[in-house]
PDB file of N, CA and C in Angstrom:
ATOM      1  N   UNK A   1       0.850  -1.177   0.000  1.00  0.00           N
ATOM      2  CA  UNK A   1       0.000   0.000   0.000  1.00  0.00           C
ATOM      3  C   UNK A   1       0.893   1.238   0.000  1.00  0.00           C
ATOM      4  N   UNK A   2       0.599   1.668  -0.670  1.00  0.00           N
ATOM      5  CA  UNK A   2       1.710   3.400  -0.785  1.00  0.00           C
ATOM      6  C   UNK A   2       1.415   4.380  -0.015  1.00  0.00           C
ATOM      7  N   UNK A   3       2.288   5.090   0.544  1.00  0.00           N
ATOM      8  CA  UNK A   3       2.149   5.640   1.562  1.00  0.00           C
ATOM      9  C   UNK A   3       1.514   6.754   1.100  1.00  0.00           C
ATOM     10  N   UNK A   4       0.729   7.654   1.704  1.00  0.00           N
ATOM     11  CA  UNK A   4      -0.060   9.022   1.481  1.00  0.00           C
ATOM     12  C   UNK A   4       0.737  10.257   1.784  1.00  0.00           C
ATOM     13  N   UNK A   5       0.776  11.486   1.352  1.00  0.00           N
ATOM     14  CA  UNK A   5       1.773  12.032   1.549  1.00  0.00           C
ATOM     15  C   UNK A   5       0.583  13.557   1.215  1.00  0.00           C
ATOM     16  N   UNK A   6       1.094  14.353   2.231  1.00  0.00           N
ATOM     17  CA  UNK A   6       0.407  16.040   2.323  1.00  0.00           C
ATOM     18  C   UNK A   6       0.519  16.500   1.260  1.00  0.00           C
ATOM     19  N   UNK A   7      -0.529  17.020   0.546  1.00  0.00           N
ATOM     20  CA  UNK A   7      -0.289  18.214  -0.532  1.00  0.00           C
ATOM     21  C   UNK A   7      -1.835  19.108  -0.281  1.00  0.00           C
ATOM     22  N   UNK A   8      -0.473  20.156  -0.055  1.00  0.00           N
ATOM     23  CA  UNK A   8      -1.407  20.847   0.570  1.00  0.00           C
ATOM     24  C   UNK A   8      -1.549  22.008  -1.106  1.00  0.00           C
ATOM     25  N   UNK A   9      -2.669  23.035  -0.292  1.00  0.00           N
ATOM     26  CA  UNK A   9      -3.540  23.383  -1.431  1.00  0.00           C
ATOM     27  C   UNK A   9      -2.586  24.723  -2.301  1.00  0.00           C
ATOM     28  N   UNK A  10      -2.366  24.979  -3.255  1.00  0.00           N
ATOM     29  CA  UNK A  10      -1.850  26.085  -3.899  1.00  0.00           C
ATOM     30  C   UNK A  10      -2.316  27.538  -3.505  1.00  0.00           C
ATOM     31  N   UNK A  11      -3.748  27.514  -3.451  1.00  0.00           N
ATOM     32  CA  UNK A  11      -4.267  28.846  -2.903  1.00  0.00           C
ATOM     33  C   UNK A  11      -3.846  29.072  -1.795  1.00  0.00           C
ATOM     34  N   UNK A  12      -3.828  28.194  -0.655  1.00  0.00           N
ATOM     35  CA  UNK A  12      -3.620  28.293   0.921  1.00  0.00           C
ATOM     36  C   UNK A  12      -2.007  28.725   0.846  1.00  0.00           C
ATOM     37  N   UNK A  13      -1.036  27.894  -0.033  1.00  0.00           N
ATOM     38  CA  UNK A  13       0.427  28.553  -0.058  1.00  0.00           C
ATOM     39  C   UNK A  13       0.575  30.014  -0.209  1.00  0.00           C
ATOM     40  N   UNK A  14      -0.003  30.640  -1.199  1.00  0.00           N
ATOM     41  CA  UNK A  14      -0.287  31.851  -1.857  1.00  0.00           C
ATOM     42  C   UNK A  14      -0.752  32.829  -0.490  1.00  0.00           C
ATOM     43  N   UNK A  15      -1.632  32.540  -0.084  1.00  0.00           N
ATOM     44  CA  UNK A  15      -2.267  32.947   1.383  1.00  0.00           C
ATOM     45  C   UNK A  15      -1.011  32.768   2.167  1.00  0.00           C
ATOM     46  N   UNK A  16      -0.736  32.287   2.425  1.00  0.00           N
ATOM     47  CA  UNK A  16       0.378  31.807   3.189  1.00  0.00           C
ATOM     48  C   UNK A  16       2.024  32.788   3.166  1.00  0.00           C
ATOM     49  N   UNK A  17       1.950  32.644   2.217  1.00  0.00           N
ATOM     50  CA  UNK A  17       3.326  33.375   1.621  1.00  0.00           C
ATOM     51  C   UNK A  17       3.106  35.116   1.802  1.00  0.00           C
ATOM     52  N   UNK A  18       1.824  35.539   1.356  1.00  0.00           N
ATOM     53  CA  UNK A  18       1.178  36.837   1.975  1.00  0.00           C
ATOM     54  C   UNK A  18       1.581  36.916   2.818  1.00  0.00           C
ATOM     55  N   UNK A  19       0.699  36.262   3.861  1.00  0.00           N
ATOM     56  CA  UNK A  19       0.706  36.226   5.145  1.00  0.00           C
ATOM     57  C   UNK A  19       2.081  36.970   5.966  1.00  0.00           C
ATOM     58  N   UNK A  20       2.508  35.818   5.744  1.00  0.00           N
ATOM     59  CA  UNK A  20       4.356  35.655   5.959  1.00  0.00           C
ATOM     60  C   UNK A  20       4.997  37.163   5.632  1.00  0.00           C
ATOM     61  N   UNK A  21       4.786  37.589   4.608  1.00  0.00           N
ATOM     62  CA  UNK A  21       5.192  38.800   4.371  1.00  0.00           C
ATOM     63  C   UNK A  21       4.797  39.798   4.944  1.00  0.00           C
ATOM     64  N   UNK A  22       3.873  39.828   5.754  1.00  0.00           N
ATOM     65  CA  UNK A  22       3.195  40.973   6.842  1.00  0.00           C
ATOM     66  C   UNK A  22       4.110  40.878   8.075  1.00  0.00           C
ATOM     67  N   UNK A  23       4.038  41.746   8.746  1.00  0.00           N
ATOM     68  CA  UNK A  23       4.572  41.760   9.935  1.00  0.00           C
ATOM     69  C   UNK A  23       3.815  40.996  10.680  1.00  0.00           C
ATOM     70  N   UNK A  24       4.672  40.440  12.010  1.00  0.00           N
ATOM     71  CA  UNK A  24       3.618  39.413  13.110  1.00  0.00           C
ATOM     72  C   UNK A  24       2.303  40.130  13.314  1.00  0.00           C
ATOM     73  N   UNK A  25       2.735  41.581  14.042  1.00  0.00           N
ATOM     74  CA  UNK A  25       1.659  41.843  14.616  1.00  0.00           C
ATOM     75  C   UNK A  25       0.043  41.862  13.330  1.00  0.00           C
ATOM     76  N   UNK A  26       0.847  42.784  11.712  1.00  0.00           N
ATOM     77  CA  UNK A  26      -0.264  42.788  11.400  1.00  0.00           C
ATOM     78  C   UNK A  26      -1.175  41.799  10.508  1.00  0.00           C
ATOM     79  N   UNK A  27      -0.471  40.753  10.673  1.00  0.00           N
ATOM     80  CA  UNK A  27      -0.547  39.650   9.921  1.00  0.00           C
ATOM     81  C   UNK A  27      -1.447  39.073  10.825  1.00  0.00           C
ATOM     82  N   UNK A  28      -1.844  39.243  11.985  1.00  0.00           N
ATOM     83  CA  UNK A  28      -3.028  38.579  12.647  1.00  0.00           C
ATOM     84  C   UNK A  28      -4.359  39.162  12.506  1.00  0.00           C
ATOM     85  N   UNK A  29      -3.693  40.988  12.531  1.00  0.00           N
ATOM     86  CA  UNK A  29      -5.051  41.906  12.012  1.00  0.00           C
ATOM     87  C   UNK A  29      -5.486  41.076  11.130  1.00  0.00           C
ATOM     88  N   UNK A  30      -4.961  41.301  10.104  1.00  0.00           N
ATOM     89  CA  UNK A  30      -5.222  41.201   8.660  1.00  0.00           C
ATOM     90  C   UNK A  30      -6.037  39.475   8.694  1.00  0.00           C
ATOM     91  N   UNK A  31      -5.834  38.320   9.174  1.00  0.00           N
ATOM     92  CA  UNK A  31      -6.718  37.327   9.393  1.00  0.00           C
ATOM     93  C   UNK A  31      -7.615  37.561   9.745  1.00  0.00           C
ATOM     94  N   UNK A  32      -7.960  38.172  10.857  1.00  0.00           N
ATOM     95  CA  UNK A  32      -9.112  38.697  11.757  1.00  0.00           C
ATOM     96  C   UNK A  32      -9.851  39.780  10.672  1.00  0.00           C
ATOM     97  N   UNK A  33      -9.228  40.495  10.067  1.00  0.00           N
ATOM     98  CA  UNK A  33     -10.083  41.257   8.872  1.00  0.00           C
ATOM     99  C   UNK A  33     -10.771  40.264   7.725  1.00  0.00           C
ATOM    100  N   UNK A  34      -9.771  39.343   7.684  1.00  0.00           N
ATOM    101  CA  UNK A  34     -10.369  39.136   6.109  1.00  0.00           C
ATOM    102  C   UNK A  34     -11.464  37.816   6.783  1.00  0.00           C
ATOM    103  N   UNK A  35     -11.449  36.801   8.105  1.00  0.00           N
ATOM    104  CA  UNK A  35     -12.384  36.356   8.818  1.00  0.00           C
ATOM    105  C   UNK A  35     -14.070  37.267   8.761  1.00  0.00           C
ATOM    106  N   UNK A  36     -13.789  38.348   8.754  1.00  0.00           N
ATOM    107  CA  UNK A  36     -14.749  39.320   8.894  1.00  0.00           C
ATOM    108  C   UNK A  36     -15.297  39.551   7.493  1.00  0.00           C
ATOM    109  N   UNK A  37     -14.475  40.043   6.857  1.00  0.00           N
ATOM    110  CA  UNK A  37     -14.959  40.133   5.552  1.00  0.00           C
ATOM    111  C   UNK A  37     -15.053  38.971   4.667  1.00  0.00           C
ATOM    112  N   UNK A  38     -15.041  37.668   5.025  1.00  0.00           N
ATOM    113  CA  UNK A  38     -15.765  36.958   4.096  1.00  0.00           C
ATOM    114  C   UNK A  38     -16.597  35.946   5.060  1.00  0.00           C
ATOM    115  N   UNK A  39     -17.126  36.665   6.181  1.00  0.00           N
ATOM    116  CA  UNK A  39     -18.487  35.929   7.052  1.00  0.00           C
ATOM    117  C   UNK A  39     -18.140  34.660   7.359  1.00  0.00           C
ATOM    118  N   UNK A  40     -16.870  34.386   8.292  1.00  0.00           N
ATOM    119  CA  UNK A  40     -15.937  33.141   8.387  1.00  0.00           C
ATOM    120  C   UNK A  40     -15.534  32.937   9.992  1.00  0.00           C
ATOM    121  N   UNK A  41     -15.686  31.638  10.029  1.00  0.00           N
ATOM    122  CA  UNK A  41     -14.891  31.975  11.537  1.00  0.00           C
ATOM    123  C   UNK A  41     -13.454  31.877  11.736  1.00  0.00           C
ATOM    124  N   UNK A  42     -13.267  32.856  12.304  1.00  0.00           N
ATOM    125  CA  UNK A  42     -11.353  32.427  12.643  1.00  0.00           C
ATOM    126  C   UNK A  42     -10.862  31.154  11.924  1.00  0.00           C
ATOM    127  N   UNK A  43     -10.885  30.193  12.314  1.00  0.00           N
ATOM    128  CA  UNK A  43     -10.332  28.786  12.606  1.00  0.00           C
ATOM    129  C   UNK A  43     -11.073  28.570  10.697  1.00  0.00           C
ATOM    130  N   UNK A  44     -11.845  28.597  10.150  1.00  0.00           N
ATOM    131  CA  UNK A  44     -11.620  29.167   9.085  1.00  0.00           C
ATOM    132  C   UNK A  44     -10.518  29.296   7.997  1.00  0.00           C
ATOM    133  N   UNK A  45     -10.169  30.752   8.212  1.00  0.00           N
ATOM    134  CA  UNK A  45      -9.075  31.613   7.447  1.00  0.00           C
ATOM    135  C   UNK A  45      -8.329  30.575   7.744  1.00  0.00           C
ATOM    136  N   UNK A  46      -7.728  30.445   8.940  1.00  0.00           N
ATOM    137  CA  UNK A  46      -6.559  29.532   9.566  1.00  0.00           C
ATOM    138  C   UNK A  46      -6.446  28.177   8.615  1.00  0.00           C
ATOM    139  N   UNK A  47      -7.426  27.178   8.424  1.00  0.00           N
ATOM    140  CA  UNK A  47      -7.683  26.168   7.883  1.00  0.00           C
ATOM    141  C   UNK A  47      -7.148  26.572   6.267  1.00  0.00           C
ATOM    142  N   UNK A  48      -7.923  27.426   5.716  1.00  0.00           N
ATOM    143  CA  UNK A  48      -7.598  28.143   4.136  1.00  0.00           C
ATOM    144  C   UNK A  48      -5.659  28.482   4.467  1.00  0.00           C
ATOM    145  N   UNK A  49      -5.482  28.919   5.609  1.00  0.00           N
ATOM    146  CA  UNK A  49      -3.716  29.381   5.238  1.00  0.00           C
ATOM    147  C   UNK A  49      -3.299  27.891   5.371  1.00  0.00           C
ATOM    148  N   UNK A  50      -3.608  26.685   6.240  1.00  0.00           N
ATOM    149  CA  UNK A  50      -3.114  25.830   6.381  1.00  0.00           C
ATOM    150  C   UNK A  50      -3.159  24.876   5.207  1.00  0.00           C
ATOM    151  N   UNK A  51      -4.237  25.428   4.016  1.00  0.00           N
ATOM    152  CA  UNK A  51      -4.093  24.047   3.396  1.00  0.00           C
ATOM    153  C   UNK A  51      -4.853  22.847   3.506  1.00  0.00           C
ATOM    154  N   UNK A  52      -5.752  23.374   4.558  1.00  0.00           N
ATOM    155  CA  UNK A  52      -6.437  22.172   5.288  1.00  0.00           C
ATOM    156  C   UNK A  52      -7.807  21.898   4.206  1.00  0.00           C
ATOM    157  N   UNK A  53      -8.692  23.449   3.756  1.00  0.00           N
ATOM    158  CA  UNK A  53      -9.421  22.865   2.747  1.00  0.00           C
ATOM    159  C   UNK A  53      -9.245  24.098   1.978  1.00  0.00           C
ATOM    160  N   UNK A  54      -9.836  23.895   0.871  1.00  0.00           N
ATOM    161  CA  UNK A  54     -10.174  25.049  -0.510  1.00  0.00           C
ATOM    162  C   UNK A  54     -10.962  26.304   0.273  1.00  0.00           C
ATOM    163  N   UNK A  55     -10.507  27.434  -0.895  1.00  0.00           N
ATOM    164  CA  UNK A  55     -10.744  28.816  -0.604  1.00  0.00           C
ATOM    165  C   UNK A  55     -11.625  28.550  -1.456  1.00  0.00           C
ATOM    166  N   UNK A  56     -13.212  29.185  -1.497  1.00  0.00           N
ATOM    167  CA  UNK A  56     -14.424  29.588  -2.537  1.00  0.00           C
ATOM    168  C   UNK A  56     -13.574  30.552  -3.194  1.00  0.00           C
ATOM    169  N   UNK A  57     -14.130  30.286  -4.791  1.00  0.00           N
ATOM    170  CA  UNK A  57     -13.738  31.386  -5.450  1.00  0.00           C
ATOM    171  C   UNK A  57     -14.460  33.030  -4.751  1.00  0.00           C
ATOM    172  N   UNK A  58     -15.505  32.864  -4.296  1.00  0.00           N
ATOM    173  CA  UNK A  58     -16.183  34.290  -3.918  1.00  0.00           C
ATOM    174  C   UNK A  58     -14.878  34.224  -2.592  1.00  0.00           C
ATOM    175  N   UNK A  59     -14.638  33.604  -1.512  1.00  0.00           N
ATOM    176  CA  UNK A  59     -13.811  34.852  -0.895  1.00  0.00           C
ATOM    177  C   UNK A  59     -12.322  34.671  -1.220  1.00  0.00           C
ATOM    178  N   UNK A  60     -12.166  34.183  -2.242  1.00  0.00           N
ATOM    179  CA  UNK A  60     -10.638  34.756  -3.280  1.00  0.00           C
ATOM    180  C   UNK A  60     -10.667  36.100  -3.209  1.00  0.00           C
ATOM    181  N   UNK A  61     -11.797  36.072  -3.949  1.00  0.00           N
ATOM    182  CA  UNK A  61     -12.066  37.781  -4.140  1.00  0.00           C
ATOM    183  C   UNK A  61     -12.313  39.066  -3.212  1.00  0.00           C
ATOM    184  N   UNK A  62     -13.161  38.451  -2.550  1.00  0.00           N
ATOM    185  CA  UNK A  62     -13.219  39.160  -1.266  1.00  0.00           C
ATOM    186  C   UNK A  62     -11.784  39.467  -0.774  1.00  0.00           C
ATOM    187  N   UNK A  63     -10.918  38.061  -0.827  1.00  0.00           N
ATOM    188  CA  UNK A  63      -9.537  38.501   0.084  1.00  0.00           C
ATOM    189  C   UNK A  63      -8.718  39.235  -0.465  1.00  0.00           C
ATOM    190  N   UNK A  64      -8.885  39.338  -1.821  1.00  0.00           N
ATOM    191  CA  UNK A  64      -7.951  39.959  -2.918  1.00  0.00           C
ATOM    192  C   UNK A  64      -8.828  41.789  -2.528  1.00  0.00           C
ATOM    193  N   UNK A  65     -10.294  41.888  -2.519  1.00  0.00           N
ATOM    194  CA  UNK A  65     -10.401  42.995  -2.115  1.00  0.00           C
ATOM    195  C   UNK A  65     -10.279  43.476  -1.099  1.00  0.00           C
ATOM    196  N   UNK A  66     -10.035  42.793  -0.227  1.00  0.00           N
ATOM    197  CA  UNK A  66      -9.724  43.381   1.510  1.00  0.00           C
ATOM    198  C   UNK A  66      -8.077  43.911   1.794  1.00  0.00           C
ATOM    199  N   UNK A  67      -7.255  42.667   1.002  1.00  0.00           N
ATOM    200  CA  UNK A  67      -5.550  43.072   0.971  1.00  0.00           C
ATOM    201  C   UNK A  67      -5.352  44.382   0.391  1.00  0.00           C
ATOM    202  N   UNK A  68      -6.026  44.386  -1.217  1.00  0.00           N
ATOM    203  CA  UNK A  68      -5.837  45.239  -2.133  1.00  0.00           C
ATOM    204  C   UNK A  68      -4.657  44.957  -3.120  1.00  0.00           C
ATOM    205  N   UNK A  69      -4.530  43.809  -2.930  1.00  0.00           N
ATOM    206  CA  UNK A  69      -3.119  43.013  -3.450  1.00  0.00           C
ATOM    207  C   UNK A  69      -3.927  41.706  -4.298  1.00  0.00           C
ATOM    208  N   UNK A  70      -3.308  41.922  -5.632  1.00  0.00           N
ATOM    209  CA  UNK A  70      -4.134  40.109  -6.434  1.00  0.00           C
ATOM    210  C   UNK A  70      -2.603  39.011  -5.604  1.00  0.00           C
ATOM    211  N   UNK A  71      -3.336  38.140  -4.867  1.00  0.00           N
ATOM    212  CA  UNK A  71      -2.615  36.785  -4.678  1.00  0.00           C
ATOM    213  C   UNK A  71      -3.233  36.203  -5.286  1.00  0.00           C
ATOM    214  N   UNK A  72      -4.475  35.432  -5.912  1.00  0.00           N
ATOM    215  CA  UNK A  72      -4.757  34.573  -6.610  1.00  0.00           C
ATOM    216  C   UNK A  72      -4.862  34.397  -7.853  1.00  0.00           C
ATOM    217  N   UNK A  73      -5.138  35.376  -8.689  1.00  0.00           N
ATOM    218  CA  UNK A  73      -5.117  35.745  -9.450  1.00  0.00           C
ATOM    219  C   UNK A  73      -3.824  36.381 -10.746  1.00  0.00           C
ATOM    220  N   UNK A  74      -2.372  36.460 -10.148  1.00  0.00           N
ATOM    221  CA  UNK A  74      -1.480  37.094 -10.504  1.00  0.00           C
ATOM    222  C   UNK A  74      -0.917  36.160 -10.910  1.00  0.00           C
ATOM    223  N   UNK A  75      -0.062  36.616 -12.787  1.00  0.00           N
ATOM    224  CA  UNK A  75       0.626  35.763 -13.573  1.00  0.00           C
ATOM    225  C   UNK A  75       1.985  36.185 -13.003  1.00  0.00           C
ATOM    226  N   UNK A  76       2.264  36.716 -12.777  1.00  0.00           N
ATOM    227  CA  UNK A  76       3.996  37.342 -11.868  1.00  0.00           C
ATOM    228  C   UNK A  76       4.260  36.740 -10.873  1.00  0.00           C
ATOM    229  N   UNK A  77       3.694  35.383 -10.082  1.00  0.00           N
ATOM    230  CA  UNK A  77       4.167  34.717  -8.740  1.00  0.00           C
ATOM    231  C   UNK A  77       5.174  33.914  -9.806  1.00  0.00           C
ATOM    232  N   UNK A  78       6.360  33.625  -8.813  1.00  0.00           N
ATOM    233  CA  UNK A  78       7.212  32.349  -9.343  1.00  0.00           C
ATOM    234  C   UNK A  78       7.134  30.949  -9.560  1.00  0.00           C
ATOM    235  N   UNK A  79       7.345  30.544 -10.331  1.00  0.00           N
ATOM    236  CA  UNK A  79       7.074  29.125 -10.726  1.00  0.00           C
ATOM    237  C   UNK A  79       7.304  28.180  -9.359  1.00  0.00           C
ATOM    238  N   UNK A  80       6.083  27.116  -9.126  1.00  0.00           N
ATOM    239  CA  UNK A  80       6.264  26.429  -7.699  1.00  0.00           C
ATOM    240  C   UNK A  80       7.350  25.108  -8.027  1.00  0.00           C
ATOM    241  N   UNK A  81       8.251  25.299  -7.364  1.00  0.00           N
ATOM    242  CA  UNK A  81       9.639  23.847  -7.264  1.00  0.00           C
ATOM    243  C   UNK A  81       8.855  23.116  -6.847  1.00  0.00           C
ATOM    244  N   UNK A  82       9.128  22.062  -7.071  1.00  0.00           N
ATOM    245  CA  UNK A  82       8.773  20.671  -6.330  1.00  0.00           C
ATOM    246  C   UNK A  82       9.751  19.902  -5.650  1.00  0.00           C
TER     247      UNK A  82
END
């Protein structure tokens, strides 16, 4: 039997890598904002940065309008290594 192995979600990396690029402190705002703005609970967002399940395309957008930054959407991210 072959072993199973994490792959986690592309959007949630993308989220992720954002994330990361915020400062600590406002990088928690900014969860707690975009929780808010797409009618989510905490644990939520958290789950979407983790990878744990898929982002709806509606709060892609939402999150892309709350940052003011395209992460999902942008042909300029770098090609993902494997």
């Amino acid at each position: 039997m072959a072993k199973k192995t994490l792959k986690r979600n592309e959007d949630g990396e993308k989220l992720r890598m954002y994330l990361i690029g915020l400062p600590l402190k406002d990088s928690s705002k900014m969860v707690a904002k975009l929780a808010e703005a797409c009618k989510v609970p905490l644990h939520t967002v958290h789950n979407w940065r983790a990878g744990a399940c898929r982002i709806p395309e509606l709060a892609k957008d939402k999150i892309e309008e709350v940052t003011g930054v395209k992460i999902f959407h942008s042909e300029n991210l770098p090609p993902k290594s494997e």
